[in-house]
PDB file of N, CA and C in Angstrom:
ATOM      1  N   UNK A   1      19.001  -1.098  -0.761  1.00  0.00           N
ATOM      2  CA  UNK A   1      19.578  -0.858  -2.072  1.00  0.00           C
ATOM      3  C   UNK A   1      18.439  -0.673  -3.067  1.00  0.00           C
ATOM      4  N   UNK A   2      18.369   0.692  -4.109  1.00  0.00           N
ATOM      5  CA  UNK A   2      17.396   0.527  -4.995  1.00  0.00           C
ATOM      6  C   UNK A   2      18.094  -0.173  -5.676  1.00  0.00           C
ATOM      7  N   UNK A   3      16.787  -0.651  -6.974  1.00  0.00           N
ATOM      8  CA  UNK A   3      17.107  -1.733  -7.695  1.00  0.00           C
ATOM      9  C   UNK A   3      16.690  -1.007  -9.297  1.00  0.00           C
ATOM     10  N   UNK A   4      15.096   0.031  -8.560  1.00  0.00           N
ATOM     11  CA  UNK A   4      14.414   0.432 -10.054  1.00  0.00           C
ATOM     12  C   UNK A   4      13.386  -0.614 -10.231  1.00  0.00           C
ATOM     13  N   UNK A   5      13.315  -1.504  -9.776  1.00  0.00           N
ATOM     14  CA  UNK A   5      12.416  -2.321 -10.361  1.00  0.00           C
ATOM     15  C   UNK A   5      11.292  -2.296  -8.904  1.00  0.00           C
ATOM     16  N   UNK A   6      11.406  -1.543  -7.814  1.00  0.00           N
ATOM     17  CA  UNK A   6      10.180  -1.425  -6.995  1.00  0.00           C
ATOM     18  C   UNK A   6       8.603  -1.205  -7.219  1.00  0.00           C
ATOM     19  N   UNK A   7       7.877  -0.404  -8.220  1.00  0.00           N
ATOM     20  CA  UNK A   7       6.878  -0.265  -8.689  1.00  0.00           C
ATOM     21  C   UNK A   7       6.204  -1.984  -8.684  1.00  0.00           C
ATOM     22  N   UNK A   8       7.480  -2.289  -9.583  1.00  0.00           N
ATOM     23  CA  UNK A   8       6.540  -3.819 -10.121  1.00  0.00           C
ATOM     24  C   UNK A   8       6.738  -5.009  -8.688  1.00  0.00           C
ATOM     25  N   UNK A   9       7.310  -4.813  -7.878  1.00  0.00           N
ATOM     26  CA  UNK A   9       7.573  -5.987  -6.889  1.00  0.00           C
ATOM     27  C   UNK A   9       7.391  -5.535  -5.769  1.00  0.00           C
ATOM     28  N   UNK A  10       6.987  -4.435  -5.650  1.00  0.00           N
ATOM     29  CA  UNK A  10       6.706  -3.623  -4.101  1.00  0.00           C
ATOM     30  C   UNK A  10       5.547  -4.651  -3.114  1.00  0.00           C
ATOM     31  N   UNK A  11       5.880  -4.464  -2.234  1.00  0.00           N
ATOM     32  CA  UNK A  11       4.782  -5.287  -1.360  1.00  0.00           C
ATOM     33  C   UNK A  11       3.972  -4.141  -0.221  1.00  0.00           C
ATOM     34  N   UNK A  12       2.841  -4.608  -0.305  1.00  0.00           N
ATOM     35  CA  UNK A  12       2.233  -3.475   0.977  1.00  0.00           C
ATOM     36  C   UNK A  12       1.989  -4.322   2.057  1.00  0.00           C
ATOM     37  N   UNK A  13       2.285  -3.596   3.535  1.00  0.00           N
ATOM     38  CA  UNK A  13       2.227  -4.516   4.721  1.00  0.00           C
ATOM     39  C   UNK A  13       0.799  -4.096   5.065  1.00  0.00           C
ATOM     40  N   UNK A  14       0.016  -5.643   4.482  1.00  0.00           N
ATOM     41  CA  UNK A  14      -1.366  -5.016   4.678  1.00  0.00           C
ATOM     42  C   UNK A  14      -1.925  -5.424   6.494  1.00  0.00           C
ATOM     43  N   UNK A  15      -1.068  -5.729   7.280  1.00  0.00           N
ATOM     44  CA  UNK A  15      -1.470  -5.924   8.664  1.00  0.00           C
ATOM     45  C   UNK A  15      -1.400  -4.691   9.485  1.00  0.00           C
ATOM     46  N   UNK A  16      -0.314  -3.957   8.510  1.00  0.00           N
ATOM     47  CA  UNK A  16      -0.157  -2.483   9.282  1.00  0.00           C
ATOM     48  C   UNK A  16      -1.286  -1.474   8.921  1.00  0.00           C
ATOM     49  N   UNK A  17      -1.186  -1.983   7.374  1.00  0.00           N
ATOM     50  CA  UNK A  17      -2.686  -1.124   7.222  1.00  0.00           C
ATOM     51  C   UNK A  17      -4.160  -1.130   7.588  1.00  0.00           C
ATOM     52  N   UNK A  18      -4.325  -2.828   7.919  1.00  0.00           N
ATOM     53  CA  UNK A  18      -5.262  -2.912   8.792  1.00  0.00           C
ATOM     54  C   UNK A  18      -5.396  -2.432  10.133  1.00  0.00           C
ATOM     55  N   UNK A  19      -4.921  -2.328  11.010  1.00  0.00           N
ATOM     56  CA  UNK A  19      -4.436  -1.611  11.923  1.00  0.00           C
ATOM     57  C   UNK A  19      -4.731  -0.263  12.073  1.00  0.00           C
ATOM     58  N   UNK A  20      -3.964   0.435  10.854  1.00  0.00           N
ATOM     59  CA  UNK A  20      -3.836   1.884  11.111  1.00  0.00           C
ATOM     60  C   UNK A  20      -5.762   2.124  10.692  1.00  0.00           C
ATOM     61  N   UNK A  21      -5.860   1.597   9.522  1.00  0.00           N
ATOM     62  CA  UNK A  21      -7.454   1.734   9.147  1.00  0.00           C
ATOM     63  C   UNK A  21      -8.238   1.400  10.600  1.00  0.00           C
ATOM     64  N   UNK A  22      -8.164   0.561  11.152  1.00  0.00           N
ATOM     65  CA  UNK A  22      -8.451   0.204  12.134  1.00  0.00           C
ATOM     66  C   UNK A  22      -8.589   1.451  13.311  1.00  0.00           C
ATOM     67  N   UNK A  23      -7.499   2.061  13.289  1.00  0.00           N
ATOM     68  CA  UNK A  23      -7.631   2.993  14.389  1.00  0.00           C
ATOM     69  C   UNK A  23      -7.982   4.376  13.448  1.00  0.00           C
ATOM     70  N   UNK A  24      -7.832   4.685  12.797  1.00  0.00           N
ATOM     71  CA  UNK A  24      -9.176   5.664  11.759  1.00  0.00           C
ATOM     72  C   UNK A  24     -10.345   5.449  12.315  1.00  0.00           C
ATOM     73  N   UNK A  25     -10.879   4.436  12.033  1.00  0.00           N
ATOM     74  CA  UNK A  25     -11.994   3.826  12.302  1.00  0.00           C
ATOM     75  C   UNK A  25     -12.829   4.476  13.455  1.00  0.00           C
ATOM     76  N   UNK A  26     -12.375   3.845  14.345  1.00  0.00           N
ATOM     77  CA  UNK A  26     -12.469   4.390  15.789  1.00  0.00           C
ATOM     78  C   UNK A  26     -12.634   5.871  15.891  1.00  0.00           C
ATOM     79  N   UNK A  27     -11.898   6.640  15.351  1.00  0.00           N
ATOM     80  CA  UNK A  27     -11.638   8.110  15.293  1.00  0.00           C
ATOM     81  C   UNK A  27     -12.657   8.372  14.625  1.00  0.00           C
ATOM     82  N   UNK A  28     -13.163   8.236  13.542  1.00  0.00           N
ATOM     83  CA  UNK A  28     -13.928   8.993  12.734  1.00  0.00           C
ATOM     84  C   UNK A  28     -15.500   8.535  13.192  1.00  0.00           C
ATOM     85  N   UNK A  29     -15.675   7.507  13.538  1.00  0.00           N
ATOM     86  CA  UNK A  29     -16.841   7.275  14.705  1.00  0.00           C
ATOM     87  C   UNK A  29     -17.020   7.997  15.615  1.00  0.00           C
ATOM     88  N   UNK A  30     -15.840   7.994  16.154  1.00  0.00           N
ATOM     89  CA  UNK A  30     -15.962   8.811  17.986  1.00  0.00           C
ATOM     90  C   UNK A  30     -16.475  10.589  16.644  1.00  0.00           C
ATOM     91  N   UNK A  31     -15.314  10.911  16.153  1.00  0.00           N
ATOM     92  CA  UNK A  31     -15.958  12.311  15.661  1.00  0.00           C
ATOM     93  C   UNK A  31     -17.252  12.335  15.394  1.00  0.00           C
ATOM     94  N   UNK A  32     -17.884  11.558  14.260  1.00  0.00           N
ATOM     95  CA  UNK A  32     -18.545  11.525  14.288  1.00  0.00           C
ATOM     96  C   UNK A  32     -19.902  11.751  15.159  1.00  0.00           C
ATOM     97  N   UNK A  33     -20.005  10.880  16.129  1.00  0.00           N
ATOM     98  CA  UNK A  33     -20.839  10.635  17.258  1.00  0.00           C
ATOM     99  C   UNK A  33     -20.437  12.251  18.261  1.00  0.00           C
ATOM    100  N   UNK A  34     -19.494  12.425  18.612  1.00  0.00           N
ATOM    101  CA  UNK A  34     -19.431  13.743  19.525  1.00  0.00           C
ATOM    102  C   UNK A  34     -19.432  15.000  18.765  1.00  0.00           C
ATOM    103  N   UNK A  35     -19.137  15.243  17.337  1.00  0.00           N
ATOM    104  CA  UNK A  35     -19.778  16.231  16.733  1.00  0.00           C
ATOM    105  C   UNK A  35     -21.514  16.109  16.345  1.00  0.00           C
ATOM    106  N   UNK A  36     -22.329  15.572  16.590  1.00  0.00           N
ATOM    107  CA  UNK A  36     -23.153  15.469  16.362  1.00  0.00           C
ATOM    108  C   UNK A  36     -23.963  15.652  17.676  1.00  0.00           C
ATOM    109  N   UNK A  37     -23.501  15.228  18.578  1.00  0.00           N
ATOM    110  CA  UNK A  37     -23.902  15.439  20.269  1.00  0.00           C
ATOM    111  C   UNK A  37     -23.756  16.868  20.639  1.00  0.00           C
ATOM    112  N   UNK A  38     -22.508  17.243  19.668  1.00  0.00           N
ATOM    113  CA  UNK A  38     -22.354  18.985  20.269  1.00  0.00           C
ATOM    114  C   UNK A  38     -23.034  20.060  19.469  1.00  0.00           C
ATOM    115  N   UNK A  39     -23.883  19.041  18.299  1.00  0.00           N
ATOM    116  CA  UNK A  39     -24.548  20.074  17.748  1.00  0.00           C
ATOM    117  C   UNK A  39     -23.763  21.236  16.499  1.00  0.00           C
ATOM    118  N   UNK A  40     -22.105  20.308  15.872  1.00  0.00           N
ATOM    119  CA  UNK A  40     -21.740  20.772  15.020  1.00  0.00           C
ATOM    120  C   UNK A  40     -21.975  19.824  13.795  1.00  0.00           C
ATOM    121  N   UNK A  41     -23.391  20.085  12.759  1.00  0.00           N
ATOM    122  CA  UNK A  41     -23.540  19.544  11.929  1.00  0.00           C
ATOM    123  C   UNK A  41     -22.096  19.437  10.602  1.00  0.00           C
ATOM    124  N   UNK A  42     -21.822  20.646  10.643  1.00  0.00           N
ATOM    125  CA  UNK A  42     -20.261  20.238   9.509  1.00  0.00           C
ATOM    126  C   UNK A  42     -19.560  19.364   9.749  1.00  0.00           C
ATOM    127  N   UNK A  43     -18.970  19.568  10.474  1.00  0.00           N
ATOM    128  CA  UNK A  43     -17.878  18.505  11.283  1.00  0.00           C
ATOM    129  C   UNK A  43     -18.209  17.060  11.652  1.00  0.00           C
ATOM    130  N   UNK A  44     -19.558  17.172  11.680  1.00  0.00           N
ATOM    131  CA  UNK A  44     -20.524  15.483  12.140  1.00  0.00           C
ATOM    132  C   UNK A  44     -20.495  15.103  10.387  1.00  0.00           C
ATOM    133  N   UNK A  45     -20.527  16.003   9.453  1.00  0.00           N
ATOM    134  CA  UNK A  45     -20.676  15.522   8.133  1.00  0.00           C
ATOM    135  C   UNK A  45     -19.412  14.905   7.622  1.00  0.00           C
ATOM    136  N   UNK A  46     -18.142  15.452   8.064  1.00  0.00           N
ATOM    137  CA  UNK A  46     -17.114  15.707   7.732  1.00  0.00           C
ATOM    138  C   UNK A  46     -16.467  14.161   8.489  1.00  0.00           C
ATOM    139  N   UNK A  47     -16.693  14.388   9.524  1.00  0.00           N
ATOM    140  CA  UNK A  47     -16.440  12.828  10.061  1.00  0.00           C
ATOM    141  C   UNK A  47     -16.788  11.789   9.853  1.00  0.00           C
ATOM    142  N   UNK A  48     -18.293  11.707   9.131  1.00  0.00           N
ATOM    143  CA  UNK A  48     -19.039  10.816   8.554  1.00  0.00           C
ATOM    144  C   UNK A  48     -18.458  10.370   7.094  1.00  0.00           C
ATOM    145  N   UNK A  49     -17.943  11.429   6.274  1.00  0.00           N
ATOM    146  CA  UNK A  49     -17.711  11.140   4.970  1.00  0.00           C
ATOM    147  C   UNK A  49     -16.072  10.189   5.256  1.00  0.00           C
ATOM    148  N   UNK A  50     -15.682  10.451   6.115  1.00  0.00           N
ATOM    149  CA  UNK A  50     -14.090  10.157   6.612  1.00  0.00           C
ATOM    150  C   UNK A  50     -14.653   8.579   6.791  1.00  0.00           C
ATOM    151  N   UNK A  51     -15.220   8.555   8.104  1.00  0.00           N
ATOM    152  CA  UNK A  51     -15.872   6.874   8.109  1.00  0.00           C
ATOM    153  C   UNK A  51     -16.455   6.090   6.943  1.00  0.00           C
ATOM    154  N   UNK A  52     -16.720   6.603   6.173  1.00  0.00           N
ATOM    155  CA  UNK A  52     -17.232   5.814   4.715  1.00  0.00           C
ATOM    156  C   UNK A  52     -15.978   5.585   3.685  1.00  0.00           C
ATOM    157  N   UNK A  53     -15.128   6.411   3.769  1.00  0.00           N
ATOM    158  CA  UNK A  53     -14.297   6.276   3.380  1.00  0.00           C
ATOM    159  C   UNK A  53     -12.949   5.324   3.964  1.00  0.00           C
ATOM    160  N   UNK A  54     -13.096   5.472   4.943  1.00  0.00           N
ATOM    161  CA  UNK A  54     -11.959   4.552   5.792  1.00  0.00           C
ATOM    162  C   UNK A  54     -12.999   3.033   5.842  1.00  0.00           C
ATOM    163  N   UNK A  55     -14.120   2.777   5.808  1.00  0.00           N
ATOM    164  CA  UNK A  55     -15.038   1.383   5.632  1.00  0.00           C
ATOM    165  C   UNK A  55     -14.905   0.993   4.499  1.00  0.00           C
ATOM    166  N   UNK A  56     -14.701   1.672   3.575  1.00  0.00           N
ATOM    167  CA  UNK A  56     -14.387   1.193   2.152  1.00  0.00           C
ATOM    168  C   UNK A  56     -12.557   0.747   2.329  1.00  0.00           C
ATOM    169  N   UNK A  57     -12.258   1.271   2.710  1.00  0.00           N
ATOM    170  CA  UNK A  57     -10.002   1.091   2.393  1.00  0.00           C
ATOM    171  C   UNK A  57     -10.260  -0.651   3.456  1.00  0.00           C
ATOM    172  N   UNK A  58     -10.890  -0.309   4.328  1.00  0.00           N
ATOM    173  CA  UNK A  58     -10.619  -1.598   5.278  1.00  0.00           C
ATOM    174  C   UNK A  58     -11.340  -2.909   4.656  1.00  0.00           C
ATOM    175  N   UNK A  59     -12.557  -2.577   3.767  1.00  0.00           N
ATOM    176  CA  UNK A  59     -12.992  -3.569   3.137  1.00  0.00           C
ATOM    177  C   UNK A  59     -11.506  -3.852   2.114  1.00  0.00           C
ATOM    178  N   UNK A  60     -11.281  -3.019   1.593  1.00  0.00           N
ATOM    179  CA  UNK A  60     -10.367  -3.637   0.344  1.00  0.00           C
ATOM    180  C   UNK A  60      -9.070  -4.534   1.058  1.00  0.00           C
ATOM    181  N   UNK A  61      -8.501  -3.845   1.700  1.00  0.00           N
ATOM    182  CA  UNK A  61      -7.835  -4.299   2.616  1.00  0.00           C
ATOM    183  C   UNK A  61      -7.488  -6.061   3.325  1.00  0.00           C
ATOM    184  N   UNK A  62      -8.893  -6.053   3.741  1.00  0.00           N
ATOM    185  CA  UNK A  62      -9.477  -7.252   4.282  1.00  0.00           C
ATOM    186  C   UNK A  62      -9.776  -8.342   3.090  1.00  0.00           C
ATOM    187  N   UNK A  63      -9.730  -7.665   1.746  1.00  0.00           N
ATOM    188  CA  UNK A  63     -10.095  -8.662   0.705  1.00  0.00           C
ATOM    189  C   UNK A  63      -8.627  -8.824   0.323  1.00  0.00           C
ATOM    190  N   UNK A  64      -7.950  -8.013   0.100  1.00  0.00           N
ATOM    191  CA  UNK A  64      -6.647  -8.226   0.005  1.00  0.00           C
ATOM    192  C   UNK A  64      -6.034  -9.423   0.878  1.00  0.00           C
ATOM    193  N   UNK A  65      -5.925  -9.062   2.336  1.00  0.00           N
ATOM    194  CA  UNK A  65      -5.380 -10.369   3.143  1.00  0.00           C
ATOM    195  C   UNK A  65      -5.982 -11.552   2.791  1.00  0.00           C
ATOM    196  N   UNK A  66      -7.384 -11.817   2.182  1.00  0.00           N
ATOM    197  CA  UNK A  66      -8.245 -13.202   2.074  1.00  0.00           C
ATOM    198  C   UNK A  66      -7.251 -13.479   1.226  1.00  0.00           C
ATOM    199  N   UNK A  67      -6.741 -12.770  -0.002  1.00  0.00           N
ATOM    200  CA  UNK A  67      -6.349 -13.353  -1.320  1.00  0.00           C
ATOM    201  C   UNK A  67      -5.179 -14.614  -1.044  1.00  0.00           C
ATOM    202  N   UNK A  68      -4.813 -14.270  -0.172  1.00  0.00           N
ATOM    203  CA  UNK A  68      -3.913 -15.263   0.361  1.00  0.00           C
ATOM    204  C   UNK A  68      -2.069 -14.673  -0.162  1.00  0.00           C
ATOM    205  N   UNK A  69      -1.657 -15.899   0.098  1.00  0.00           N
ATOM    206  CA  UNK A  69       0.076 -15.621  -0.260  1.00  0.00           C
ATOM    207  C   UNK A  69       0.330 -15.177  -1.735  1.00  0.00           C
ATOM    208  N   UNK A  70      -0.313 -16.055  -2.711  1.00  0.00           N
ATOM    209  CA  UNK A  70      -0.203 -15.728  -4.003  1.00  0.00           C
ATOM    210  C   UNK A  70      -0.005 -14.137  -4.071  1.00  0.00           C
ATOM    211  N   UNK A  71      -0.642 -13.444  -3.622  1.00  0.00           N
ATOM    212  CA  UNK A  71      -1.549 -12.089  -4.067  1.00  0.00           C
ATOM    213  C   UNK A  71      -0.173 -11.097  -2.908  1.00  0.00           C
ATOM    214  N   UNK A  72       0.019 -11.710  -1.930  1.00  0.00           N
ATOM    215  CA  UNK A  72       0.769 -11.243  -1.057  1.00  0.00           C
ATOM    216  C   UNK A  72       2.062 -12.290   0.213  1.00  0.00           C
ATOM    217  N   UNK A  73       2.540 -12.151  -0.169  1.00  0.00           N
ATOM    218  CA  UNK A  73       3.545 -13.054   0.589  1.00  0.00           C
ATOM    219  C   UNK A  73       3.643 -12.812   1.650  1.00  0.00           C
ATOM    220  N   UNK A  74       4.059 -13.790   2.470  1.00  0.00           N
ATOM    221  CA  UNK A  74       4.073 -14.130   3.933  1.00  0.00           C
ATOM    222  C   UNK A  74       5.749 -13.663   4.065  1.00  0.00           C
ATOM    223  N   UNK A  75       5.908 -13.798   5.834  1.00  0.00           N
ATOM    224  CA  UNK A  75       7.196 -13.739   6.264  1.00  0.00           C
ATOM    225  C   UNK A  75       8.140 -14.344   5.806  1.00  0.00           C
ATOM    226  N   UNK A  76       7.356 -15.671   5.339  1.00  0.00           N
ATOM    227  CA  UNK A  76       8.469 -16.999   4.608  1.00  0.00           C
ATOM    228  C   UNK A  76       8.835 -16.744   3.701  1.00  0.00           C
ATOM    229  N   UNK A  77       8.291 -15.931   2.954  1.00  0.00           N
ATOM    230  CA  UNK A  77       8.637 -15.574   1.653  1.00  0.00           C
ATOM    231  C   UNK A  77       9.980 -14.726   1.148  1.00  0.00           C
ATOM    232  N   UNK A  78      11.252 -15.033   0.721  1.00  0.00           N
ATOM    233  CA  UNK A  78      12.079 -13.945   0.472  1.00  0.00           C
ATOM    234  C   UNK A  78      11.282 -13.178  -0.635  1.00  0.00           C
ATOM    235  N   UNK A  79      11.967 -11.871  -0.140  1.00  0.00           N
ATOM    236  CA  UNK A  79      11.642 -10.590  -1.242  1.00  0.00           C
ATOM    237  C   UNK A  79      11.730 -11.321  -2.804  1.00  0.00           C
ATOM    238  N   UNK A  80      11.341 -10.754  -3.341  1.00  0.00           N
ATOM    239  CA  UNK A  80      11.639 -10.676  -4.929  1.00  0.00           C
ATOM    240  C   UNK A  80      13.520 -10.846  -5.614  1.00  0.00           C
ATOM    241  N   UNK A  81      14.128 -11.417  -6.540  1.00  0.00           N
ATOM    242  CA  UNK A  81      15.146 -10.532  -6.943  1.00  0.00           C
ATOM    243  C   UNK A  81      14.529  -9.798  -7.957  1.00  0.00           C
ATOM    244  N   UNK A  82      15.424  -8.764  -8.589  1.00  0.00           N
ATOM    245  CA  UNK A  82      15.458  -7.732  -8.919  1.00  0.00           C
ATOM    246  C   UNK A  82      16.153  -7.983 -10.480  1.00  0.00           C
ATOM    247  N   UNK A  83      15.619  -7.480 -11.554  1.00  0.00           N
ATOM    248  CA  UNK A  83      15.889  -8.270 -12.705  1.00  0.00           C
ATOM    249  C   UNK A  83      17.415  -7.546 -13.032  1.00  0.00           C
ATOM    250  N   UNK A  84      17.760  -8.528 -13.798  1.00  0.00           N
ATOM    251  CA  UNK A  84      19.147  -8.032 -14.263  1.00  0.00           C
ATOM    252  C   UNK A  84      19.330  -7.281 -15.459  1.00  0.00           C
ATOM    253  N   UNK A  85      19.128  -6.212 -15.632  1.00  0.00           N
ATOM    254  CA  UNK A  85      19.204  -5.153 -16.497  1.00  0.00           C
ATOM    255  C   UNK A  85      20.526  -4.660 -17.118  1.00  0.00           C
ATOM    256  N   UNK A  86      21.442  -5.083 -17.094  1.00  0.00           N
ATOM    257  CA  UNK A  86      22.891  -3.781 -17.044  1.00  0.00           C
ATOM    258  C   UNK A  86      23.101  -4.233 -18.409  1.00  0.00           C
ATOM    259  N   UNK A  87      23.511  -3.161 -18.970  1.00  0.00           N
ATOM    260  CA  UNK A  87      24.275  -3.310 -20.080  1.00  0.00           C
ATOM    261  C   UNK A  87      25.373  -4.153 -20.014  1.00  0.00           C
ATOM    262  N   UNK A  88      25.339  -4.956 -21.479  1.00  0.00           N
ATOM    263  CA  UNK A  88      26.915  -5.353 -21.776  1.00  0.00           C
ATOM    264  C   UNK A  88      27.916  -4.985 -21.585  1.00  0.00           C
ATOM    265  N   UNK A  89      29.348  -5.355 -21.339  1.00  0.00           N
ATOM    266  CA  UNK A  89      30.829  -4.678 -20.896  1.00  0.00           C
ATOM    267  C   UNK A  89      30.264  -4.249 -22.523  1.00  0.00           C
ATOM    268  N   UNK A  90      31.737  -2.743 -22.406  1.00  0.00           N
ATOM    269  CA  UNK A  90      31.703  -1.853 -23.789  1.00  0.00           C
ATOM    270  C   UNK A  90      32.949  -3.031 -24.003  1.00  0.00           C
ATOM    271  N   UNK A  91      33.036  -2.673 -25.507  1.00  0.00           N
ATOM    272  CA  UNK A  91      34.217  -3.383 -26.356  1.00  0.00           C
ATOM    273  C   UNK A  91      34.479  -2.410 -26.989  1.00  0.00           C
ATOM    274  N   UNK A  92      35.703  -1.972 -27.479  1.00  0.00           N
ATOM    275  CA  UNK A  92      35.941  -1.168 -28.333  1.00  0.00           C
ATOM    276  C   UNK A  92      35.853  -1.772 -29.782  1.00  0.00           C
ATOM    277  N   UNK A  93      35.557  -0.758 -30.631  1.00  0.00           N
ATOM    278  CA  UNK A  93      34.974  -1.549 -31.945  1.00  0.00           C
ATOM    279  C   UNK A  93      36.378  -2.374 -32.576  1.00  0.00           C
ATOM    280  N   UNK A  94      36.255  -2.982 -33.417  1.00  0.00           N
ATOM    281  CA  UNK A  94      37.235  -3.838 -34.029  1.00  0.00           C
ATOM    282  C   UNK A  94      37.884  -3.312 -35.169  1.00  0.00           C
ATOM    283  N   UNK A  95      38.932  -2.902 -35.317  1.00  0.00           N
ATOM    284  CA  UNK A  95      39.584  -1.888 -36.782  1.00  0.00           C
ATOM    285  C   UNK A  95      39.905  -3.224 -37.436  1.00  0.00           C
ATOM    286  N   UNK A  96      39.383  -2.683 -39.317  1.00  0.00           N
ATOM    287  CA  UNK A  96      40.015  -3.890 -40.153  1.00  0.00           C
ATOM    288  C   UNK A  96      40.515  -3.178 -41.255  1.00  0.00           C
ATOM    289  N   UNK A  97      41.591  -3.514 -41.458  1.00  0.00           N
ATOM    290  CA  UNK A  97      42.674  -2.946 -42.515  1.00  0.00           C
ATOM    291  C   UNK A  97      42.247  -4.331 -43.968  1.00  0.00           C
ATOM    292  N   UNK A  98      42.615  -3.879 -44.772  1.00  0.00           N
ATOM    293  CA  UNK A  98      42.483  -4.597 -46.072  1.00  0.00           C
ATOM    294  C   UNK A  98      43.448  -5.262 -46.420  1.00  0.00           C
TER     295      UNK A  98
END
């Protein structure tokens, strides 16, 4: 169910993102290392800038999980609620005679 209020209470599953960074990782090394063995300097550059870049997301990442629950909630944690926004019931205005 949207709520509208996701921006401010959204959670990121940072184990998945460790993970997926994780297997980047790997990839842009291996490119790295076998474009450079085959003697395609672009592509060895190109893989390299990818690995600096994916070493930086996994650092943040990894500082993120330190922060602990505060910063990111655990399984235990229920979601957020969702603030209560709705307008008032309408009333029709009140007629006054003299």
């Amino acid at each position: 169910m949207r709520t509208g209020s996701e921006p401010t209470t959204a959670r990121s599953a940072l184990r998945l993102r460790f993970w997926l960074t994780a297997w980047g990782l790997i990839w842009a090394v291996f490119g790295a290392v076998a474009f450079t063995l085959a003697g395609r300097p672009g592509w060895a550059i190109a893989c390299a800038v990818l690995w600096l870049i994916v070493t930086i997301d996994m650092a943040m990442v990894l500082r993120h999980i330190r922060e602990g629950a505060h910063y990111q909630p655990g399984r235990d944690i229920p979601p957020y609620r969702p603030p209560d926004h709705r307008p008032p019931p309408y009333r029709p205005p009140e007629h006054r005679h003299p």
